[in-house]
Protein backbone atom coordinates (compact mmCIF):
# COMPACT_ATOMS: atom_id res chain seq x y z
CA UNK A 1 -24.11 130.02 97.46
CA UNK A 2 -20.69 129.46 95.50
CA UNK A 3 -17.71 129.67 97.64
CA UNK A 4 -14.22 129.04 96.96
CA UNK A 5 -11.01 129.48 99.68
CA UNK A 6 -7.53 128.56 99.00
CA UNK A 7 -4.34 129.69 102.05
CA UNK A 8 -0.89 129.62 101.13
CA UNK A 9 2.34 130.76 103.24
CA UNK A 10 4.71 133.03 102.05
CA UNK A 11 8.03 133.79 103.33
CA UNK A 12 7.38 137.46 103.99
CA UNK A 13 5.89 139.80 106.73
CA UNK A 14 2.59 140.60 106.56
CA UNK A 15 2.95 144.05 106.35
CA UNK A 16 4.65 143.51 103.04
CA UNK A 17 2.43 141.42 102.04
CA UNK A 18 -0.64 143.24 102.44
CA UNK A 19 0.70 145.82 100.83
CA UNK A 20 1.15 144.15 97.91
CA UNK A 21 -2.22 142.91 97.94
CA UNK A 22 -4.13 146.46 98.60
CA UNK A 23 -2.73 148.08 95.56
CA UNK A 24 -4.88 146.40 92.98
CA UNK A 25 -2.59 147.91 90.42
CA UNK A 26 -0.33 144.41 91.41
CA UNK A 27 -3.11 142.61 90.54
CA UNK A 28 -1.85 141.40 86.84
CA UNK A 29 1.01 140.32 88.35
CA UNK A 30 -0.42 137.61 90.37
CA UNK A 31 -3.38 137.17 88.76
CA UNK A 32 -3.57 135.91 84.73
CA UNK A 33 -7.64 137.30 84.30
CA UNK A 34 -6.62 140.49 84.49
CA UNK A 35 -5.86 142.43 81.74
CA UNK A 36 -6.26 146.13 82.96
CA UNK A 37 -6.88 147.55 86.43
CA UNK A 38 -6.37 151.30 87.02
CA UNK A 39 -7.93 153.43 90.49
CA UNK A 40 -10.83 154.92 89.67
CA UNK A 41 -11.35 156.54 92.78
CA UNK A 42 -10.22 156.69 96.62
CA UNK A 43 -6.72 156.15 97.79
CA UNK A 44 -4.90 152.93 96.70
CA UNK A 45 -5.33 149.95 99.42
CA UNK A 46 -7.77 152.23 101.24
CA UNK A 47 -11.76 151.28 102.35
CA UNK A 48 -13.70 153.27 99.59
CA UNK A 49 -10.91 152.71 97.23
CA UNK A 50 -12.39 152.02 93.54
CA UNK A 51 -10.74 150.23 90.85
CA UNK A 52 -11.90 149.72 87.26
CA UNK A 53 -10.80 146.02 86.14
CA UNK A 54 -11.22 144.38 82.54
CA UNK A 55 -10.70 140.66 82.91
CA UNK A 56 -11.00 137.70 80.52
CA UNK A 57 -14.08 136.60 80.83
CA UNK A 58 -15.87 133.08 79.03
CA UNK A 59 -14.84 132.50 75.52
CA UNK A 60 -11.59 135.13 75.54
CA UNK A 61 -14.43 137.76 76.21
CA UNK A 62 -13.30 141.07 77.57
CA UNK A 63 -16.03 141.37 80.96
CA UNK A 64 -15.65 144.15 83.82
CA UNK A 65 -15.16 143.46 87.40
CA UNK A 66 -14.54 146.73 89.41
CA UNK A 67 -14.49 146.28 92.70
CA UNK A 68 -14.41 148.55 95.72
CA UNK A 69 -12.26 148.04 98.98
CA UNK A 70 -14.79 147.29 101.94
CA UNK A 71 -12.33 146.63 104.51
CA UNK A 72 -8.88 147.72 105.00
CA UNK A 73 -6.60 146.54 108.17
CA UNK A 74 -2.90 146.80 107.31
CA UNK A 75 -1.18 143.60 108.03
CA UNK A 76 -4.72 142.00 108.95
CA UNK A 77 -7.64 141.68 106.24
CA UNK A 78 -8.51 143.67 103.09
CA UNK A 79 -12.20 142.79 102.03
CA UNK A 80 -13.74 144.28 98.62
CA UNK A 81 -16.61 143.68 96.59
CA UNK A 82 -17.15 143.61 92.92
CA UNK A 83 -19.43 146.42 91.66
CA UNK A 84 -19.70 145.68 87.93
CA UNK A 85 -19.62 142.60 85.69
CA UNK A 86 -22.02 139.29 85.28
CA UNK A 87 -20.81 138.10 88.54
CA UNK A 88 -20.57 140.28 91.90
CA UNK A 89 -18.60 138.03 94.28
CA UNK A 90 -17.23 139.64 98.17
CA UNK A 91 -14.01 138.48 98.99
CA UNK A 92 -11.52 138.36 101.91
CA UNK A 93 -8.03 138.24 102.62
CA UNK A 94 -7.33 137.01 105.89
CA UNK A 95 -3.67 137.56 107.19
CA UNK A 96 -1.62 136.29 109.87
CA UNK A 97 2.05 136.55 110.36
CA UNK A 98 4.58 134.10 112.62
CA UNK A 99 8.09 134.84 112.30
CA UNK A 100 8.25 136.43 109.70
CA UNK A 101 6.02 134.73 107.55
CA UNK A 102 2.14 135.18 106.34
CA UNK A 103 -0.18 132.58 106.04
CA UNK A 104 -3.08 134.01 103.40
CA UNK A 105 -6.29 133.03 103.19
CA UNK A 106 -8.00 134.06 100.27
CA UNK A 107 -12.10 133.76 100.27
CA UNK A 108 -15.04 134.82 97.68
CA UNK A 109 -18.54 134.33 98.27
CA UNK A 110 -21.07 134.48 95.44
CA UNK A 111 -25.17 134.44 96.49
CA UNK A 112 -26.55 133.93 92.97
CA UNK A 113 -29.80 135.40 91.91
CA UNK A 114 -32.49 134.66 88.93
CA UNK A 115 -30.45 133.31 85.86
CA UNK A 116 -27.20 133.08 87.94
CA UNK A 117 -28.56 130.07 90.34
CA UNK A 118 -28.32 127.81 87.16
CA UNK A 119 -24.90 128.80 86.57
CA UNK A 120 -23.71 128.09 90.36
CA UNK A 121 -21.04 125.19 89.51
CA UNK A 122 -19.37 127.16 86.44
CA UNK A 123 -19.23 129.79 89.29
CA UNK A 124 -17.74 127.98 91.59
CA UNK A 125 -15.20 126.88 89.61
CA UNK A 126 -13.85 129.86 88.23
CA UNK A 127 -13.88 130.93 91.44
CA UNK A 128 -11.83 128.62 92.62
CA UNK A 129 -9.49 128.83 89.47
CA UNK A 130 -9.04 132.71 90.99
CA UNK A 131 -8.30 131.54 94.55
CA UNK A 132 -5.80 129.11 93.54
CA UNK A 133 -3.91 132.00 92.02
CA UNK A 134 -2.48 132.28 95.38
CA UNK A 135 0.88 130.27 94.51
CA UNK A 136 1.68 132.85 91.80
CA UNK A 137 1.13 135.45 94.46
CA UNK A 138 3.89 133.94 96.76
CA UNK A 139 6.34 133.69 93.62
CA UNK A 140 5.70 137.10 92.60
CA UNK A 141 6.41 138.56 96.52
CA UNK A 142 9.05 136.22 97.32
CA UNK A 143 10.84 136.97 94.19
CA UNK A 144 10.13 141.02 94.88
CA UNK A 145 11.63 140.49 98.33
CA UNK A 146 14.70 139.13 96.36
CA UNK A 147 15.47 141.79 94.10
CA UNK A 148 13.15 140.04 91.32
CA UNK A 149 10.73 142.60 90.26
């Protein structure tokens, strides 16, 4: 199975936070794979939620990776899994807040199958290229929460 988990702190409630994270139209903010997201369905940030994703894929390909929200608990853990692309990872945020400020875990689990299995390392590491994305995720908040955006 490829797995990759990265937590950072950031200087914000987790409310706020979370927030940002459940509208996937942030996403290209935060994350530098992403060249288009827009809802396809559902309410933004909301379990059944939808959201049609181009990213840049191997070789400056364009790939899909839509995903749909699994989980939603404001302030807690938003969970969604990808529905379209080479790759179909889950993945997790896991909140929690003291004084004032979130600690966020971010988590993606990938069980290969067939032709995938021989590609498990180059999974793994993009994977964990995306979960150390979490540093420009704290810039982009804290700066938000100072006027910045």
């Amino acid at each position: 199975m490829a797995h990759a988990e990265n937590e950072i702190t950031i200087d914000r409630p987790a409310t706020e936070v979370y927030a940002y994270l459940a509208d996937g139209l942030n996403n290209p903010s935060w994350r530098s794979s992403v060249r288009s997201i827009a809802l396809q369905s559902g309410a933004p940030g909301e379990t059944g939620a939808v959201y049609s994703q181009t990213l840049t894929g191997p070789r400056g390909r364009s790939i899909q990776g839509d995903y749909r929200i699994t989980t939603a608990e404001p302030g807690r853990s938003l969970a969604f899994e990808v529905i379209a692309g080479p790759a179909r990872p889950e993945g997790r945020y896991l909140m929690t807040e003291e004084q004032g400020r979130t600690t966020v875990r971010f988590i993606l689990d990938l069980k290969p199958s067939g032709l995938m299995k021989v590609l498990d390392g180059l999974i793994t590491k993009t994977m964990q290229a995306e979960v150390s994305q979490l540093q420009e995720l704290k810039t982009v908040i804290e700066d938000h929460g100072r006027g910045g955006l």
